[in-house]
N, C-alpha and C. Protein backbone atom coordinates (compact mmCIF):
# COMPACT_ATOMS: atom_id res chain seq x y z
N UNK A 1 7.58 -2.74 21.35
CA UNK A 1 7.92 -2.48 19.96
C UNK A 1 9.40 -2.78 19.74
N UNK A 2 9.59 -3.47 18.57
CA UNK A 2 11.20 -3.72 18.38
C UNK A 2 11.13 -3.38 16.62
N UNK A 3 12.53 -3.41 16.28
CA UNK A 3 13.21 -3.66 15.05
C UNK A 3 12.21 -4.62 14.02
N UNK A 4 11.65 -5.72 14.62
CA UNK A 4 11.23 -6.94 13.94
C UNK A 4 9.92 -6.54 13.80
N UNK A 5 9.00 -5.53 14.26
CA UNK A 5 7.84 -4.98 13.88
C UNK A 5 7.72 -4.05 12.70
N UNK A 6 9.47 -3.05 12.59
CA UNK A 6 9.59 -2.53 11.25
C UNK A 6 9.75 -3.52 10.68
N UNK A 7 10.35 -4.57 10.42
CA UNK A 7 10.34 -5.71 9.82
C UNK A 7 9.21 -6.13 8.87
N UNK A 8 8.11 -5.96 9.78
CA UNK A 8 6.35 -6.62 9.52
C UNK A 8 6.04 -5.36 8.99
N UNK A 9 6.44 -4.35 9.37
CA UNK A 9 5.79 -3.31 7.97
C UNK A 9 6.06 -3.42 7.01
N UNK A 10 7.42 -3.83 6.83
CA UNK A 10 8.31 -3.62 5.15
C UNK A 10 7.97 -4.76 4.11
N UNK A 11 7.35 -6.17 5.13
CA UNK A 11 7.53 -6.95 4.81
C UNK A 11 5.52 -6.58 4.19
N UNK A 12 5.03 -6.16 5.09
CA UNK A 12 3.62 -5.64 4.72
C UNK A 12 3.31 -4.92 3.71
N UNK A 13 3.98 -4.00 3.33
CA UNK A 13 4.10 -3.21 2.46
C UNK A 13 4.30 -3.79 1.38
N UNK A 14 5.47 -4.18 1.06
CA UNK A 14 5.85 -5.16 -0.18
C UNK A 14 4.74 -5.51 -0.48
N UNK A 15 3.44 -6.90 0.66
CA UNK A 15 2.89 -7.84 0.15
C UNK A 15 1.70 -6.81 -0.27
N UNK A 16 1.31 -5.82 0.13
CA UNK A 16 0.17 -4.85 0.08
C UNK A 16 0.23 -4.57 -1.70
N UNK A 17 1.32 -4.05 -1.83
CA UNK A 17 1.79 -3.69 -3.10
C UNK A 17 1.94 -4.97 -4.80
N UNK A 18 2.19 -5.48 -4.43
CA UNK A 18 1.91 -6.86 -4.80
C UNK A 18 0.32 -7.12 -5.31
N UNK A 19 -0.24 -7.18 -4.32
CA UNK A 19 -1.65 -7.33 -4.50
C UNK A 19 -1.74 -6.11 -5.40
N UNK A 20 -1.94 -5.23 -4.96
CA UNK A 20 -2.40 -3.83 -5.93
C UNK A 20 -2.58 -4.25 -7.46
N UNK A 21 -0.96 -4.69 -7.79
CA UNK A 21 -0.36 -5.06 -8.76
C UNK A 21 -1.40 -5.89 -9.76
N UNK A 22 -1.41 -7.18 -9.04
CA UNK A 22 -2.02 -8.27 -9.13
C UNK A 22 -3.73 -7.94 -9.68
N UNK A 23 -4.15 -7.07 -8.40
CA UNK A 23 -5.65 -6.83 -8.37
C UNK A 23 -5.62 -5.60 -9.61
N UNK A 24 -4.82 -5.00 -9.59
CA UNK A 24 -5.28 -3.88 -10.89
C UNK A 24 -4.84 -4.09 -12.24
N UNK A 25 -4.48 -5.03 -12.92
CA UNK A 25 -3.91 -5.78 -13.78
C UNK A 25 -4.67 -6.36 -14.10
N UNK A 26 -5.43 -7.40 -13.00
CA UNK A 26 -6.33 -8.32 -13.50
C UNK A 26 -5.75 -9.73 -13.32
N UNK A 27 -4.65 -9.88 -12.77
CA UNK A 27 -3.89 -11.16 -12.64
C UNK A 27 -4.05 -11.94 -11.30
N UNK A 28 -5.29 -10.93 -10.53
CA UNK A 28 -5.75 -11.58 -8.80
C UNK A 28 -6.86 -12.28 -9.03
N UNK A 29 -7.46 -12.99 -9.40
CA UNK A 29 -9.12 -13.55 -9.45
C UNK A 29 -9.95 -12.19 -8.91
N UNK A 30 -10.98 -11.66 -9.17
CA UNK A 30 -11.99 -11.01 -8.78
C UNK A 30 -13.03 -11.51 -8.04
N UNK A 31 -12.71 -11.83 -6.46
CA UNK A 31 -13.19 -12.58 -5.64
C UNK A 31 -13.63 -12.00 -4.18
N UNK A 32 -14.56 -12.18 -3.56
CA UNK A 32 -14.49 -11.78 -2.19
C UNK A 32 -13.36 -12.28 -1.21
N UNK A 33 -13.24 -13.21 -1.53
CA UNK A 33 -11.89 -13.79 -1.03
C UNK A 33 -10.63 -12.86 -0.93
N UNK A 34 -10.44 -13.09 -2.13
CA UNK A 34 -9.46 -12.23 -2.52
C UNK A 34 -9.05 -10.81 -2.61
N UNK A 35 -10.03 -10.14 -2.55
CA UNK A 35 -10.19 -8.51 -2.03
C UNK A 35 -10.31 -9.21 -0.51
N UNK A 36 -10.75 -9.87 0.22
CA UNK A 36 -10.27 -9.98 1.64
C UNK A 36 -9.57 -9.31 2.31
N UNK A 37 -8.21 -9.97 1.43
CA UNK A 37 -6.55 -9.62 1.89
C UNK A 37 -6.64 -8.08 1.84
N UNK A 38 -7.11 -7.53 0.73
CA UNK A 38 -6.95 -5.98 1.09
C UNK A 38 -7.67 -5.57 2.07
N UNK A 39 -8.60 -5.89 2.65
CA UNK A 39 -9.78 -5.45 3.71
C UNK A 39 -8.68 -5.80 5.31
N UNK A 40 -8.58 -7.08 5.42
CA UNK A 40 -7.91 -7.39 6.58
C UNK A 40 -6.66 -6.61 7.09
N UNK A 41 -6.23 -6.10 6.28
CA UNK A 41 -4.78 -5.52 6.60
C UNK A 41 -5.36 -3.66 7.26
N UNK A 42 -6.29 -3.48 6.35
CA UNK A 42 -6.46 -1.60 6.30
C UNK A 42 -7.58 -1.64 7.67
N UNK A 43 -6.98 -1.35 8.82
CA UNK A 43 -7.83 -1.06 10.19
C UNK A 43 -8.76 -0.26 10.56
N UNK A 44 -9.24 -0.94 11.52
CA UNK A 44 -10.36 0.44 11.64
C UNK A 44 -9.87 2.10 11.49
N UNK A 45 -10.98 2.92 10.83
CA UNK A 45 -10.35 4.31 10.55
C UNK A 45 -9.42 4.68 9.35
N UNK A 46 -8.83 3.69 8.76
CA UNK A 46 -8.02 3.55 7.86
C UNK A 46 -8.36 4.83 6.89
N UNK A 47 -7.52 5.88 6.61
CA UNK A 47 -7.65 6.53 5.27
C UNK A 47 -6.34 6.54 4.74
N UNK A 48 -6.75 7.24 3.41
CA UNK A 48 -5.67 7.63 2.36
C UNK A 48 -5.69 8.72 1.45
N UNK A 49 -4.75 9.20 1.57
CA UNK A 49 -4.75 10.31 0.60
C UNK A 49 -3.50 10.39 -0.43
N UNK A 50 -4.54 10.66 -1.63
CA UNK A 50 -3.35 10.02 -2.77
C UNK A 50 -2.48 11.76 -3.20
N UNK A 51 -1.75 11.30 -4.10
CA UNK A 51 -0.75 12.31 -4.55
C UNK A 51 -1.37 13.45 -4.63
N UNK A 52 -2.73 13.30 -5.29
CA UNK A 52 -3.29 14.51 -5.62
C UNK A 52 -3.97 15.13 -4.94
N UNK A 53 -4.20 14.70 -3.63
CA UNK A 53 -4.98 15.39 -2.51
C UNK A 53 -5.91 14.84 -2.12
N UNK A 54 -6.58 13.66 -2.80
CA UNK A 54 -7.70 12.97 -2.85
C UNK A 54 -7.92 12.05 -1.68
N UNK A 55 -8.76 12.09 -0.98
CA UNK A 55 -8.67 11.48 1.16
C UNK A 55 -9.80 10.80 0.93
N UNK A 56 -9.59 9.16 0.85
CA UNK A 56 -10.41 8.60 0.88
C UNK A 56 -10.33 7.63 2.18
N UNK A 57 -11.44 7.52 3.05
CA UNK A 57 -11.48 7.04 4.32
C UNK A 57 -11.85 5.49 3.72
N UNK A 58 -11.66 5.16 4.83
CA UNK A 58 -11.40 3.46 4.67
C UNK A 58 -12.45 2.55 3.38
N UNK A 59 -13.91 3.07 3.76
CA UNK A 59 -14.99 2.52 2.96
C UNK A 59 -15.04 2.61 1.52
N UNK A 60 -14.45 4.43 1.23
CA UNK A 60 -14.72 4.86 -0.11
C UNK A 60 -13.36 4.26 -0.90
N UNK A 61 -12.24 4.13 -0.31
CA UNK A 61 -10.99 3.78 -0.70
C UNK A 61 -11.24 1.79 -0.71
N UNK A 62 -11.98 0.83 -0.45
CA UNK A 62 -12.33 -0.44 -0.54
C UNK A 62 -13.47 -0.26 -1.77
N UNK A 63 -14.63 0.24 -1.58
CA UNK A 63 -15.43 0.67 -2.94
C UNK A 63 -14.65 1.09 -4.09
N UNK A 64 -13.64 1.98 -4.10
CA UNK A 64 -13.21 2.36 -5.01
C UNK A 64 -12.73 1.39 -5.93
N UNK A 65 -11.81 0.55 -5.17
CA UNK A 65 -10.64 -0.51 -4.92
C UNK A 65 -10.99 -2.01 -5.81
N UNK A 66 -12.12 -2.07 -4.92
CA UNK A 66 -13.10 -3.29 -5.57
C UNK A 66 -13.74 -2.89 -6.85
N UNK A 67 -13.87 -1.20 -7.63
CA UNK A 67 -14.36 -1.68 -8.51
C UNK A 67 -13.05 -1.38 -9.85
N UNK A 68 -11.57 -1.18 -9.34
CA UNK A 68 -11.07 -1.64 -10.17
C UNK A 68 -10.11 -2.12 -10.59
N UNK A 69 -10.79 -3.31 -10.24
CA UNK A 69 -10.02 -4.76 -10.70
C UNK A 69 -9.84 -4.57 -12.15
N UNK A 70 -8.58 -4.90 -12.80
CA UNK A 70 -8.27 -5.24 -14.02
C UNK A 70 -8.01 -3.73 -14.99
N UNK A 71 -8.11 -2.73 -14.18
CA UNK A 71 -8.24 -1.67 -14.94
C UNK A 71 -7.17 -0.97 -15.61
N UNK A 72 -6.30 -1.91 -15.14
CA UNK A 72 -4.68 -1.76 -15.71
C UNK A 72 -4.16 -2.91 -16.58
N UNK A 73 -5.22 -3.48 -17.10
CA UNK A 73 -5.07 -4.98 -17.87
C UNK A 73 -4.18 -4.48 -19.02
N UNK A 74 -3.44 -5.24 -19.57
CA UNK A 74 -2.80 -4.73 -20.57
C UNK A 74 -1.82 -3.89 -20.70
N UNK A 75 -1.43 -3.11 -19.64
CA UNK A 75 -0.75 -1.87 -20.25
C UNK A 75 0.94 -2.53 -19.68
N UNK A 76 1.29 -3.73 -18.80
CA UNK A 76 2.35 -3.97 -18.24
C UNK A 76 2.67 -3.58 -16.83
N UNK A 77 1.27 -3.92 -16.23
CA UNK A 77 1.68 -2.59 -14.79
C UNK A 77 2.76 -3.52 -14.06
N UNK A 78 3.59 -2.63 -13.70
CA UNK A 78 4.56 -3.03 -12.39
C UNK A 78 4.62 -2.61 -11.25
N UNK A 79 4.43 -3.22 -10.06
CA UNK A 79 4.56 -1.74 -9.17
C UNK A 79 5.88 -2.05 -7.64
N UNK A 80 6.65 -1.13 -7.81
CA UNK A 80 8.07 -1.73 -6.48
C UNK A 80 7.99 -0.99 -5.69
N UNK A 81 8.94 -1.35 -4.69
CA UNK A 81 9.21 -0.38 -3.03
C UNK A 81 10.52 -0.65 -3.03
N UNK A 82 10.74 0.78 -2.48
CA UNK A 82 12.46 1.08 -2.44
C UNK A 82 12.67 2.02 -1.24
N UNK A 83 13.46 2.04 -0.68
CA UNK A 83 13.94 3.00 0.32
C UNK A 83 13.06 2.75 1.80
N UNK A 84 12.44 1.82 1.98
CA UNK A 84 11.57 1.65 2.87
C UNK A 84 12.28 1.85 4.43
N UNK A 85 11.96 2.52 5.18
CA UNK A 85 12.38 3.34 6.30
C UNK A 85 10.94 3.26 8.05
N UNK A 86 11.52 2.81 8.53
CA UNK A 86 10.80 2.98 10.06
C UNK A 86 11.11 3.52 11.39
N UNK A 87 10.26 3.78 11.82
CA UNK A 87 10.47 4.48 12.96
C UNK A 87 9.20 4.16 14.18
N UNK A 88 9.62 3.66 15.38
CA UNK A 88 8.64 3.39 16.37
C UNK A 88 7.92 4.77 17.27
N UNK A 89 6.57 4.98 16.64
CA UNK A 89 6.47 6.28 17.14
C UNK A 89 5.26 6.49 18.42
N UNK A 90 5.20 5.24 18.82
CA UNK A 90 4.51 4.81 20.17
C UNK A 90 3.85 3.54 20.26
N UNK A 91 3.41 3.16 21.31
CA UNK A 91 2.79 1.99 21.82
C UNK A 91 1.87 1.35 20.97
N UNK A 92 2.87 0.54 20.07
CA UNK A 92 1.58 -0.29 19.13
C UNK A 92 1.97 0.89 17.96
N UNK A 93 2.61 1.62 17.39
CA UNK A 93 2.72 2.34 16.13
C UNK A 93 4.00 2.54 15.89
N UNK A 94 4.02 2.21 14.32
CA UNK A 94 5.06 2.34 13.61
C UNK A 94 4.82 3.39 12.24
N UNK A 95 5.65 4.06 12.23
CA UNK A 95 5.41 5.03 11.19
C UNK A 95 6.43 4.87 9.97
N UNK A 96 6.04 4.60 8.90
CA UNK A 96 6.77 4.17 7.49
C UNK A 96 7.11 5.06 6.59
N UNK A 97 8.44 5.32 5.96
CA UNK A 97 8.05 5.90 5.16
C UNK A 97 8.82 4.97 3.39
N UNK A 98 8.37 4.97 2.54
CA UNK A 98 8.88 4.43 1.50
C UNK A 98 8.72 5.00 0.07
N UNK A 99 9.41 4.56 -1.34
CA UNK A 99 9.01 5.29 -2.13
C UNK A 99 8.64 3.99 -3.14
N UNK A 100 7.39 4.38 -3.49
CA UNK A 100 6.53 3.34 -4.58
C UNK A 100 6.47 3.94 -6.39
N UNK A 101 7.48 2.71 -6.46
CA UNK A 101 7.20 2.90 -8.18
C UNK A 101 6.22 2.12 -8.71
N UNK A 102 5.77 3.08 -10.11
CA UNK A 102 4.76 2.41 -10.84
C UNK A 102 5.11 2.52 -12.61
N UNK A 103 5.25 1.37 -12.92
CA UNK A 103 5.60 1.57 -14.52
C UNK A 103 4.09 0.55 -15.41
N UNK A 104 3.74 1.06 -16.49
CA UNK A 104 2.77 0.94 -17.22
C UNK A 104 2.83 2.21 -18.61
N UNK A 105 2.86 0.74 -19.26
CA UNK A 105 2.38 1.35 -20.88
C UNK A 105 3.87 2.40 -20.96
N UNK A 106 4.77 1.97 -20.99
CA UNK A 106 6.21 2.32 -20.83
C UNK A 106 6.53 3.80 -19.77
N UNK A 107 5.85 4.13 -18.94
CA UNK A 107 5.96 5.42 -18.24
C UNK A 107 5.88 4.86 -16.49
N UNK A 108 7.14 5.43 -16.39
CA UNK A 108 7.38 5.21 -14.92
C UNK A 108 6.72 6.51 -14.27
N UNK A 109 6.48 6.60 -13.19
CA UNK A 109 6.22 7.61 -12.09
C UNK A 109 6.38 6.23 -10.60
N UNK A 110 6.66 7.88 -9.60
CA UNK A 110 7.17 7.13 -8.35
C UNK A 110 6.59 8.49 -7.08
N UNK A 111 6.15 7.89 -6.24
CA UNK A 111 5.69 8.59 -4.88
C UNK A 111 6.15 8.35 -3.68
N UNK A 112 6.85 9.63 -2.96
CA UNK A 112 6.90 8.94 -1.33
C UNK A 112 6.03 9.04 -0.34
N UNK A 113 5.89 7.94 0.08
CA UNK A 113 4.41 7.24 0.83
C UNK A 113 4.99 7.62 2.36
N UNK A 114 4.30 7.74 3.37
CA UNK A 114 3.89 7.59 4.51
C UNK A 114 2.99 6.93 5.42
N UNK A 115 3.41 5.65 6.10
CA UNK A 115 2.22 5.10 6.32
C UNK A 115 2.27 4.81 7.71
N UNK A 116 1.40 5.00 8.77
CA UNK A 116 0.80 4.78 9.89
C UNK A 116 0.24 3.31 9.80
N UNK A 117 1.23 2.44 10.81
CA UNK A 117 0.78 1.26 11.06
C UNK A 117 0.36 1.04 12.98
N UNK A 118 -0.57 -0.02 13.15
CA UNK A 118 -0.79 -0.47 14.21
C UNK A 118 -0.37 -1.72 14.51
N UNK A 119 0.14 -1.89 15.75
CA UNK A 119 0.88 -3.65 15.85
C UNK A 119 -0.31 -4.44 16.30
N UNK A 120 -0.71 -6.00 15.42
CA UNK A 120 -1.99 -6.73 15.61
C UNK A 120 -1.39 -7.92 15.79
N UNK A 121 -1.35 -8.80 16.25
CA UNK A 121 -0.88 -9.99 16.22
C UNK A 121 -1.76 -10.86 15.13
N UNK A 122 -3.42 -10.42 14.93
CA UNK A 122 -3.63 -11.55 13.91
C UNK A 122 -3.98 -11.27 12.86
N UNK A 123 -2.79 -9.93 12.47
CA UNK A 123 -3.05 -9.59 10.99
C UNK A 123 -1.95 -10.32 10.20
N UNK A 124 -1.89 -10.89 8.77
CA UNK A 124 -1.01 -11.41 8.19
C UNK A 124 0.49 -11.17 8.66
N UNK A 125 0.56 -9.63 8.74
CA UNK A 125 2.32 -9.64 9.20
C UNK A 125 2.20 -9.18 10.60
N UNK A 126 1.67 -9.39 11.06
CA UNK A 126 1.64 -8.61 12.71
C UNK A 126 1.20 -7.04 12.57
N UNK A 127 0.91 -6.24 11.32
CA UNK A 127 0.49 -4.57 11.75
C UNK A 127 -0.73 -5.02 10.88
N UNK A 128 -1.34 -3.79 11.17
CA UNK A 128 -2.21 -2.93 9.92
C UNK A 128 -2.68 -1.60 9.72
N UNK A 129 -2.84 -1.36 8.62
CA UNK A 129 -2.40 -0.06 8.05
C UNK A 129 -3.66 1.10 9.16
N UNK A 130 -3.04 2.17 9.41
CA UNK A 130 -4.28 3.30 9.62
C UNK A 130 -3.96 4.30 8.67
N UNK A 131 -2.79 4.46 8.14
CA UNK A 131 -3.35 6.10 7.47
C UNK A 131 -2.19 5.75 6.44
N UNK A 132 -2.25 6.59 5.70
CA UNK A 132 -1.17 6.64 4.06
C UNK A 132 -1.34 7.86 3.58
N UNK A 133 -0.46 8.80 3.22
CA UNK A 133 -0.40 9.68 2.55
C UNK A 133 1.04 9.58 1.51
N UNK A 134 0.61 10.10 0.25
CA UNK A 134 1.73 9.78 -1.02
C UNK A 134 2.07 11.39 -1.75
N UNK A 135 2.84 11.83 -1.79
CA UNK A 135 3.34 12.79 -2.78
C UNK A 135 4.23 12.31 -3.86
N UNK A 136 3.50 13.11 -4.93
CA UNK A 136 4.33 12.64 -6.08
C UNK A 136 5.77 13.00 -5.97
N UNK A 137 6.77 12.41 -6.58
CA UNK A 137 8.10 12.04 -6.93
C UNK A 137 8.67 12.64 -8.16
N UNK A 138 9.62 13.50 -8.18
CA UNK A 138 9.73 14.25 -9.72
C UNK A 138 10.22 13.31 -10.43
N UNK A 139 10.36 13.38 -11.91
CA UNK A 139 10.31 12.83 -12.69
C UNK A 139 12.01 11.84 -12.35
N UNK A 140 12.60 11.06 -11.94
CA UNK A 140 13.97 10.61 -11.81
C UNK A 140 13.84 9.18 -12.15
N UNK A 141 15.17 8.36 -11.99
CA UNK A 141 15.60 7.35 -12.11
C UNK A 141 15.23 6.10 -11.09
N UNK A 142 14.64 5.03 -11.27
CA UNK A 142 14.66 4.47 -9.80
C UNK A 142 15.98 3.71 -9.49
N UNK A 143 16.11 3.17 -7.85
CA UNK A 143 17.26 3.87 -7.21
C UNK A 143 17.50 2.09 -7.42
């Protein structure tokens, strides 16, 4: 594990986020293809649990995912990463932490994420994701 594997998270993260963007907007094609990219990255076991407590394991969080495409059409979604932070926390794992903004329909909100990565060599950036947990962010400025 080195420096250049936090590297492939941050750099993972970004592109993860991106997509989101893209795919919940409506600006990704609605494709098997293209939901791919989200499938390939999230590893076996993969869960998530969102701000609100909500733990969705790998399957229900791709079902969910896939059905909504575009569901942010219209409103201006944006979504950034800031403060992105790593730490090598064993053989093949990197542990992330970052804070994700989201602006739509003029209202920002922002969460700090935690994410459990595994080092893969033939995933797009070299990791992929196992676990994510997000708490909401009080109401502030982004940085």
């Amino acid at each position: 594990m080195t420096e250049a594997q936090i590297e492939q998270c941050t750099r993972e993260i970004h592109a993860l986020h991106l997509f989101f963007q893209d795919w919940l907007s409506g600006a990704a094609d609605n494709t098997t293809d293209r939901f791919a990219e989200f499938e390939a990255v999230s590893g076996p076991g993969f869960s998530h649990i969102a701000p609100d407590g909500t733990l969705r394991p790998r399957q229900a969080l791709h079902h969910w995912l896939r059905g909504a495409h575009g569901a942010a059409q219209g409103v201006g979604l944006r979504i950034w990463i800031d403060n992105a932070h790593g730490r090598i926390v064993g053989d093949g794992l990197i542990l992330m932490t970052y804070e994700e903004w989201q602006e739509a329909a003029g209202r920002t909100t922002a969460r700090l994420s935690s994410a459990l990565f595994a080092a893969d060599p033939k995933a797009r950036h070299g990791v992929v994701w196992l676990h994510v947990q997000e708490t909401w962010l009080p109401d502030r400025t982004a940085t």
